[in-house]
Protein backbone atom coordinates (compact mmCIF):
# COMPACT_ATOMS: atom_id res chain seq x y z
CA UNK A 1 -8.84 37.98 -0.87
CA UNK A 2 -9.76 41.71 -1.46
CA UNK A 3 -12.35 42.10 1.01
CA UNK A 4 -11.89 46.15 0.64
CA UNK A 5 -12.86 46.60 -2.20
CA UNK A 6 -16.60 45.07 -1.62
CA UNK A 7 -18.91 48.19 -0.05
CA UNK A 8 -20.12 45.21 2.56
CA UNK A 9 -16.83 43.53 2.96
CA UNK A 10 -18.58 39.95 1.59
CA UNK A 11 -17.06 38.34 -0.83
CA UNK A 12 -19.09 36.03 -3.18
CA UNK A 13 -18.24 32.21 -2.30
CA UNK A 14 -19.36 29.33 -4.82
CA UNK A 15 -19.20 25.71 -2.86
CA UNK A 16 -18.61 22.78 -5.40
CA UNK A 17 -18.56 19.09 -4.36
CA UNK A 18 -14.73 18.31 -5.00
CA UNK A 19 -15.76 14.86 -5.83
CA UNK A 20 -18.60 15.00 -8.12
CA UNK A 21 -17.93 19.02 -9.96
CA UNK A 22 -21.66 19.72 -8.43
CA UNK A 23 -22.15 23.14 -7.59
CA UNK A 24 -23.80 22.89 -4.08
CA UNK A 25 -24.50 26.23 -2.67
CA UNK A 26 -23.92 29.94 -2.52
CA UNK A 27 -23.09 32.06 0.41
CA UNK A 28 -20.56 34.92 1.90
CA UNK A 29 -17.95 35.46 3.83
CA UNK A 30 -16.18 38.24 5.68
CA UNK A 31 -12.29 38.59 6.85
CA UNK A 32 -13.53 36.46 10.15
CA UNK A 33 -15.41 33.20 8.15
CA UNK A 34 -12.94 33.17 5.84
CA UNK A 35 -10.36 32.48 8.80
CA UNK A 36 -12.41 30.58 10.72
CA UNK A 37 -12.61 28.49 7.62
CA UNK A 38 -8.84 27.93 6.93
CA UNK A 39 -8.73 26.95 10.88
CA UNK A 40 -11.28 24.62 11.25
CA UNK A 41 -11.54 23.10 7.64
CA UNK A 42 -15.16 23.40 7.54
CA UNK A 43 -17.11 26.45 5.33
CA UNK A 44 -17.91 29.06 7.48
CA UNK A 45 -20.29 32.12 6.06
CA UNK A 46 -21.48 35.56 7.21
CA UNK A 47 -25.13 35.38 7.87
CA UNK A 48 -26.45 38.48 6.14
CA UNK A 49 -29.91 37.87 7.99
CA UNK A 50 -28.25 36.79 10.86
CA UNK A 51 -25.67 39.07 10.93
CA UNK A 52 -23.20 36.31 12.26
CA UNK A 53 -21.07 33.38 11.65
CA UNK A 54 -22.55 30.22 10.69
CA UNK A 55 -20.33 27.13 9.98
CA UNK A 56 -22.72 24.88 7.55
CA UNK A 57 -23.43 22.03 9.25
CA UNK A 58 -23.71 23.46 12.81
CA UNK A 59 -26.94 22.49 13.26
CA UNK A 60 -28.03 19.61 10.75
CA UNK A 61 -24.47 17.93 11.10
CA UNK A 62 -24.17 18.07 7.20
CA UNK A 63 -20.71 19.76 6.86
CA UNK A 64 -18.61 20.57 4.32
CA UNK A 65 -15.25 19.16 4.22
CA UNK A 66 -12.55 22.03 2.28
CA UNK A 67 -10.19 20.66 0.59
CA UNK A 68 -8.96 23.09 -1.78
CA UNK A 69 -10.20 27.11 -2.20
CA UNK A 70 -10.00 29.11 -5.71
CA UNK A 71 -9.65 32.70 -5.16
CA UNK A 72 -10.96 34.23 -8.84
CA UNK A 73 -8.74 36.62 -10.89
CA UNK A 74 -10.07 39.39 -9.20
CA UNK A 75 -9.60 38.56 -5.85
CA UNK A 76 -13.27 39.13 -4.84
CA UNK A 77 -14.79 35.84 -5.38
CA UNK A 78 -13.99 32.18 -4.18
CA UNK A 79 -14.66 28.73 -5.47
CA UNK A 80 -13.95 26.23 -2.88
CA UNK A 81 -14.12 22.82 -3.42
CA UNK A 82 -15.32 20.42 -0.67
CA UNK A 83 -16.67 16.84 0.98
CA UNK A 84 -20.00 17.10 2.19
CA UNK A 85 -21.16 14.83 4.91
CA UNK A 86 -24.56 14.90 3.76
CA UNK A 87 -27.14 17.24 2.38
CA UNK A 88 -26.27 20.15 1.43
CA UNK A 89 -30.09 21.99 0.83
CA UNK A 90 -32.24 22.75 4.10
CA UNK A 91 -34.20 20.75 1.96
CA UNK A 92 -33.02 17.69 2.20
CA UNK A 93 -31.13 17.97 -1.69
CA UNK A 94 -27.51 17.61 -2.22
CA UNK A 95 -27.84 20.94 -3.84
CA UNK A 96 -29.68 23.97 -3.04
CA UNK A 97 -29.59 24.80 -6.81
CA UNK A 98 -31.99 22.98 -9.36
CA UNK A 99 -31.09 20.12 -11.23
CA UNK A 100 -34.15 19.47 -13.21
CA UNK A 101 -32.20 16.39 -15.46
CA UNK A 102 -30.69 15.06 -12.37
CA UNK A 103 -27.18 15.28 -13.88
CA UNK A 104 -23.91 15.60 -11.91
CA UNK A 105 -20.68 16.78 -13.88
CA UNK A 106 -18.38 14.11 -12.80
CA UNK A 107 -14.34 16.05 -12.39
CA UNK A 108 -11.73 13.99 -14.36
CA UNK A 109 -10.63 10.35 -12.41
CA UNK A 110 -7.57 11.73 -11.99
CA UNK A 111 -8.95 15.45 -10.50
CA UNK A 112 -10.41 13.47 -7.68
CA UNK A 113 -7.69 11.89 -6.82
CA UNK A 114 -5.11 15.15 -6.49
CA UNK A 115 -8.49 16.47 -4.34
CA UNK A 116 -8.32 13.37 -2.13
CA UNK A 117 -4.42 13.53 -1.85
CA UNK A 118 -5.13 17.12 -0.88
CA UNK A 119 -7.55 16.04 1.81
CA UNK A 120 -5.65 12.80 3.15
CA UNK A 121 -2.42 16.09 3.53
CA UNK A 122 -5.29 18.19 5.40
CA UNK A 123 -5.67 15.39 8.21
CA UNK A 124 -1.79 15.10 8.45
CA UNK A 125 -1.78 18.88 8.87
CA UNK A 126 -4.62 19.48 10.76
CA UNK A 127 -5.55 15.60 12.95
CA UNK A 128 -7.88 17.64 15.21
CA UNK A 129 -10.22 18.73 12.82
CA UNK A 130 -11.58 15.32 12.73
CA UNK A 131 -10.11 12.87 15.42
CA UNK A 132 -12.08 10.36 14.45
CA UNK A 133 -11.34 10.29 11.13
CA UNK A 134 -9.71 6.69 9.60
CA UNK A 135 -7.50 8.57 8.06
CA UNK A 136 -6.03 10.37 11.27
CA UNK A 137 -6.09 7.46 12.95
CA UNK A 138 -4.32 5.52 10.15
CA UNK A 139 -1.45 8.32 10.25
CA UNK A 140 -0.71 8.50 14.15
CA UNK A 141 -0.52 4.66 13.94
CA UNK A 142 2.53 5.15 11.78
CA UNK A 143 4.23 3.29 9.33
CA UNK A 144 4.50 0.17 10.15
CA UNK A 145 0.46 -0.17 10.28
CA UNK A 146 0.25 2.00 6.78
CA UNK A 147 2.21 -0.64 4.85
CA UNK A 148 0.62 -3.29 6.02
CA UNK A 149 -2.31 -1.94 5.16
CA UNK A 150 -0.88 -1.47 1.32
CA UNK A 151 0.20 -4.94 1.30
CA UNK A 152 -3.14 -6.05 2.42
CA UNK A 153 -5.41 -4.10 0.03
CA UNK A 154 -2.64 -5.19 -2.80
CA UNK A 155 -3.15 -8.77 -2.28
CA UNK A 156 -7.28 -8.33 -2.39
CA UNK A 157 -6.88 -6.79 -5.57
CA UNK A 158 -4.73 -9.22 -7.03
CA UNK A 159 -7.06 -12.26 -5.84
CA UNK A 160 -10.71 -10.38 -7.12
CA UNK A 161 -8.52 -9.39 -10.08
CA UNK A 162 -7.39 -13.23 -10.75
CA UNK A 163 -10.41 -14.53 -9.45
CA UNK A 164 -12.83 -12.14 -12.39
CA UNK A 165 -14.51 -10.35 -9.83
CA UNK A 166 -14.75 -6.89 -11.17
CA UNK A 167 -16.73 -5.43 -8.30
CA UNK A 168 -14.86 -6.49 -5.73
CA UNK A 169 -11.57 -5.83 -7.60
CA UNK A 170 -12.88 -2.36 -7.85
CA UNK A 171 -13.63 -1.98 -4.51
CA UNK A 172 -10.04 -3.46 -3.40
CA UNK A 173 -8.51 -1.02 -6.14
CA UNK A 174 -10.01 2.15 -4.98
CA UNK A 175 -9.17 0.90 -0.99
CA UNK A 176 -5.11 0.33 -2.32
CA UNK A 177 -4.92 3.61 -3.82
CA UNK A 178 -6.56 5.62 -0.90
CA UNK A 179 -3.84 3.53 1.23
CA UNK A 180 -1.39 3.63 -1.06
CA UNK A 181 -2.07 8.20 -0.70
CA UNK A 182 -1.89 7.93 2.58
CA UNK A 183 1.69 6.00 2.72
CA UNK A 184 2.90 8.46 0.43
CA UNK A 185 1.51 11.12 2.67
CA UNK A 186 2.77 9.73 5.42
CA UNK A 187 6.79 9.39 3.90
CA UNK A 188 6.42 12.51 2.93
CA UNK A 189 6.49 12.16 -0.81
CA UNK A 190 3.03 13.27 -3.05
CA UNK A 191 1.47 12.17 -6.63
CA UNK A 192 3.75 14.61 -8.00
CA UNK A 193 6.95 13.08 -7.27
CA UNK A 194 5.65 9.80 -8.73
CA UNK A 195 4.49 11.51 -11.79
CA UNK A 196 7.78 12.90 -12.31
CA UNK A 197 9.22 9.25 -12.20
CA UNK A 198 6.79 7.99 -14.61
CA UNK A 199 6.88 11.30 -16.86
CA UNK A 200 10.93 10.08 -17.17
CA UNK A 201 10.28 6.22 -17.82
CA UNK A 202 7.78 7.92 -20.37
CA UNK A 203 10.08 9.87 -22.15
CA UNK A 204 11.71 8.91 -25.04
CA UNK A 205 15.15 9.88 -25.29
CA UNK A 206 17.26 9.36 -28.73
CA UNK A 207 18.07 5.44 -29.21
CA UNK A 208 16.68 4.76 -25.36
CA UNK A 209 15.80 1.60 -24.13
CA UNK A 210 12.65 2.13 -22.15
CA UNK A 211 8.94 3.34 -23.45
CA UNK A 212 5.90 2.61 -21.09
């Protein structure tokens, strides 16, 4: 980020909730938040009124989770994408801008999914951020524990699935693929590499012998 070339050294910073495409909040940072905000993997802002650091959340508890940051073409503004834990208004609303039809822009199925790959990668990287997290707890009980945990979600969904229990199969469903992220997280391997596998089965070569 080009913090020099703002007369204040703040940079614009848009906060969008990675899982819905809300637009939560506005605020600022300076050289120091943004840091603080790649260390801790919480938004930090400069406090214009304040004239300090203020990690959102610090007092109400309602943090926001980063789990992926879009510096614009410029290099003076930055869209970061993140979990909130709760609130995001002083008000009590999950948005301190308006929403007078009550309307969230839901990101593509498959948008949340790279975000929550992004963020199960994050707790590999970074297990103290959040100790207590399942997922961090999941990953330092190694393998062993993270397959079983596939083969038990897989079997759930297979019996709600068999059984014509479509909200339960969808809960099992989206509990095997957050498991199913982590083992891949965990054997080091991402989405991408299993994309690339189906993107080969997909393709059709001249007189081949396998379409999806």
């Amino acid at each position: 980020m080009d913090f020099a070339k703002m007369p204040d050294g703040l940079i614009p910073v848009i906060v969008q909730d990675a899982q819905t495409g809300q637009v939560l909040m506005l605020g600022y940072q300076n050289e120091e938040a943004r840091r603080v905000t790649e260390q801790t993997g919480r938004v930090t802002f400069y406090s214009r009124s304040k004239q300090r650091l203020w990690t959102k959340g610090e007092t109400s508890g309602n943090y926001l989770t980063v789990v992926s940051q879009h510096p614009d073409c410029d290099q003076d503004a930055l869209l970061i994408r993140a979990l909130p834990d709760g609130p995001t208004c002083h008000r009590g609303t999950t948005s301190c801008f308006e929403q007078p039809d009550q309307t969230a822009y839901p990101a593509p199925a498959v948008s949340f999914i790279a975000e929550l790959e992004r963020l199960v990668q994050r707790r590999q990287q970074f297990p103290n951020e959040d100790p207590k997290s399942y997922t961090v707890s999941l990953l330092r009980k190694g393998m062993p524990k993270i397959a079983q945990k596939v083969g038990e979600e897989a079997v759930e969904t297979v019996i709600d699935a068999v059984g014509g229990n479509l909200e339960g199969l969808k809960g099992e469903a989206a509990d095997l693929l957050y498991h199913l992220l982590v083992l891949l997280t965990a054997s080091g391997l991402s989405l991408e590499d299993i994309v690339q596998v189906l993107r080969q089965r997909h393709t059709t070569i001249s007189g081949g012998v396998r379409r999806e």
